[in-house]
C-alpha atoms as a PDB file:
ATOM      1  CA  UNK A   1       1.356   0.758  -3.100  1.00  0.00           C
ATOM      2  CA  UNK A   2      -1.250   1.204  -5.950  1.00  0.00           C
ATOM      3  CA  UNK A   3      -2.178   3.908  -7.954  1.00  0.00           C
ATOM      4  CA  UNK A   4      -4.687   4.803 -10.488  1.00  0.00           C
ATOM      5  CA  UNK A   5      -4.738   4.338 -14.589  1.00  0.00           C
ATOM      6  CA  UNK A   6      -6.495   6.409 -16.986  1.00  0.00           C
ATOM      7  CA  UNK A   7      -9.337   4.183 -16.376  1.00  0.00           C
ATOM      8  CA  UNK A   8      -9.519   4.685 -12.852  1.00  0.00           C
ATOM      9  CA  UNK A   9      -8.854   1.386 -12.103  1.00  0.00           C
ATOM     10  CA  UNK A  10      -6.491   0.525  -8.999  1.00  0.00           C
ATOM     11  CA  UNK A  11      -2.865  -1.340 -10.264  1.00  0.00           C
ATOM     12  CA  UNK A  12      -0.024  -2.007  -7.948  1.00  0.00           C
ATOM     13  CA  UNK A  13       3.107  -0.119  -8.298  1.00  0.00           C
ATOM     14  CA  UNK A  14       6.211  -0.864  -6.984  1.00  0.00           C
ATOM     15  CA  UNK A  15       9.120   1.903  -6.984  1.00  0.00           C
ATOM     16  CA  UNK A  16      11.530   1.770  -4.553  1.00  0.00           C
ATOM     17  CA  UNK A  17      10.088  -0.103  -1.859  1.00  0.00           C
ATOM     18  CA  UNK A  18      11.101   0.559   1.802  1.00  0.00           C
ATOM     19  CA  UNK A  19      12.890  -2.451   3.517  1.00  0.00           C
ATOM     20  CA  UNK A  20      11.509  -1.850   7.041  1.00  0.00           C
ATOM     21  CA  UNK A  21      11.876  -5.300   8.164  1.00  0.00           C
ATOM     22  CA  UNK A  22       9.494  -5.112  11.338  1.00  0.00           C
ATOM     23  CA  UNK A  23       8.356  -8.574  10.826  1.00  0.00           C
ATOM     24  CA  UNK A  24      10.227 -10.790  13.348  1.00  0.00           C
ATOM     25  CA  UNK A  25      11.088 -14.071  12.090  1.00  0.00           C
ATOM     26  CA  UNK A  26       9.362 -13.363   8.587  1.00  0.00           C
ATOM     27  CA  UNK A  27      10.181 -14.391   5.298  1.00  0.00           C
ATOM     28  CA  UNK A  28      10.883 -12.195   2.015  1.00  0.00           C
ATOM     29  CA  UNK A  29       8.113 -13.155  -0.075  1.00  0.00           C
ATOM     30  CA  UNK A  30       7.227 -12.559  -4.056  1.00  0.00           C
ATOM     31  CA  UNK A  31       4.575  -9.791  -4.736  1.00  0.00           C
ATOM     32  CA  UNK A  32       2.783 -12.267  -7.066  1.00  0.00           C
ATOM     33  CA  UNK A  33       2.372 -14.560  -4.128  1.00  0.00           C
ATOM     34  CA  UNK A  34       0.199 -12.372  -2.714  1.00  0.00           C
ATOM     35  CA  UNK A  35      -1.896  -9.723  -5.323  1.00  0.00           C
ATOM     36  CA  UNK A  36      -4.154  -8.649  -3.128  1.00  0.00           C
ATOM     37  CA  UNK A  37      -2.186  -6.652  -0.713  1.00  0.00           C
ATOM     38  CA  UNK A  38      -2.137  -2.778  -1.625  1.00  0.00           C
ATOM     39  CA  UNK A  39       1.176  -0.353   0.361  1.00  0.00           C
ATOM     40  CA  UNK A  40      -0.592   2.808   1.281  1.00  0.00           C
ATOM     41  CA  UNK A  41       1.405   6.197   1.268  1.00  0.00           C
ATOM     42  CA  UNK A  42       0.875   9.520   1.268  1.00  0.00           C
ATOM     43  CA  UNK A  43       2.691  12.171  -0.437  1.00  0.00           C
ATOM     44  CA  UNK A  44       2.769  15.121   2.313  1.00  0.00           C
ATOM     45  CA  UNK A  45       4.123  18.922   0.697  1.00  0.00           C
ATOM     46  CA  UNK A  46       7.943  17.194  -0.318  1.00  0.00           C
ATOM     47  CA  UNK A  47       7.719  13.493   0.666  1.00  0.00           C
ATOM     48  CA  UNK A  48       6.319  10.428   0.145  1.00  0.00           C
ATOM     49  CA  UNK A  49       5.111   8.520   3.810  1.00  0.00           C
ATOM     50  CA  UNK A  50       4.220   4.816   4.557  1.00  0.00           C
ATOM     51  CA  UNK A  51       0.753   4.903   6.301  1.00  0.00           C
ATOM     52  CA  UNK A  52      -0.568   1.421   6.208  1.00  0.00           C
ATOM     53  CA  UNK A  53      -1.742  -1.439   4.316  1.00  0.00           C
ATOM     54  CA  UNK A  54      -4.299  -2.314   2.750  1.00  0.00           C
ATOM     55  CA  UNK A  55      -6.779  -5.196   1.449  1.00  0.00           C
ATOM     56  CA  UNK A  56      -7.645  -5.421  -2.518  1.00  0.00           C
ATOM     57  CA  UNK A  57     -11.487  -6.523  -2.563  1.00  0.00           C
ATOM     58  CA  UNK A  58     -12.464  -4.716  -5.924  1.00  0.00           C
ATOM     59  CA  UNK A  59     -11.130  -3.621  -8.980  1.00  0.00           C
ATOM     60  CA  UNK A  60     -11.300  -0.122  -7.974  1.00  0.00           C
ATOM     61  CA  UNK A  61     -11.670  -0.740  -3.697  1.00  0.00           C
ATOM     62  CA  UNK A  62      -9.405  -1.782  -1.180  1.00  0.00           C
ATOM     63  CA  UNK A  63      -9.888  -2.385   2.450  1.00  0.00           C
ATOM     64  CA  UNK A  64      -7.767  -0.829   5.735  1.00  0.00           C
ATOM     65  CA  UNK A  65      -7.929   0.157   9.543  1.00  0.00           C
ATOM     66  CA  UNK A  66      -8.551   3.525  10.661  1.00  0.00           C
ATOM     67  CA  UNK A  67      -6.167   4.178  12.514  1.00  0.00           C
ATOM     68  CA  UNK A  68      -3.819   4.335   9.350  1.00  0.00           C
ATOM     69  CA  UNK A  69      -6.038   7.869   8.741  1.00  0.00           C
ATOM     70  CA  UNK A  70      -5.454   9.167  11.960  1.00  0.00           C
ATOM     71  CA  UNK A  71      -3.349  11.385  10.565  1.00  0.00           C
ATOM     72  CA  UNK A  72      -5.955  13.332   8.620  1.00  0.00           C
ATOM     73  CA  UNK A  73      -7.941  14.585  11.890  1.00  0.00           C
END
């Protein structure tokens, strides 16, 4: 997940994390191990939703697929 500062700049947040475990065979790993990952969601009227993830390639740009904004039409 990131989110914005006062200086517009993107910084990763990390409150309350969903444990979704979808990865088989995975291992937990450390945020700090790998910075560049951004958790996209999407607050919709009364809740917060997991829509994809995304690539950090710029202080204030990150990368995804499209199809984690199908939702918007």
């Amino acid at each position: 997940e990131i989110s914005r500062d006062k200086s517009n700049r993107y910084k990763a947040t990390l409150e309350n994390p969903q444990d979704k475990k979808r990865i088989i065979g995975g291992q937990p790993a450390d945020i700090k191990q790998h910075p560049y990952v951004a958790f996209m969601i999407v607050y919709f009227s009364s809740h917060w939703e997991f829509k994809g993830d995304a690539g950090i390639i710029g202080e204030y740009w990150a990368i995804t697929a499209a199809h984690c904004f199908d939702f918007m039409g």
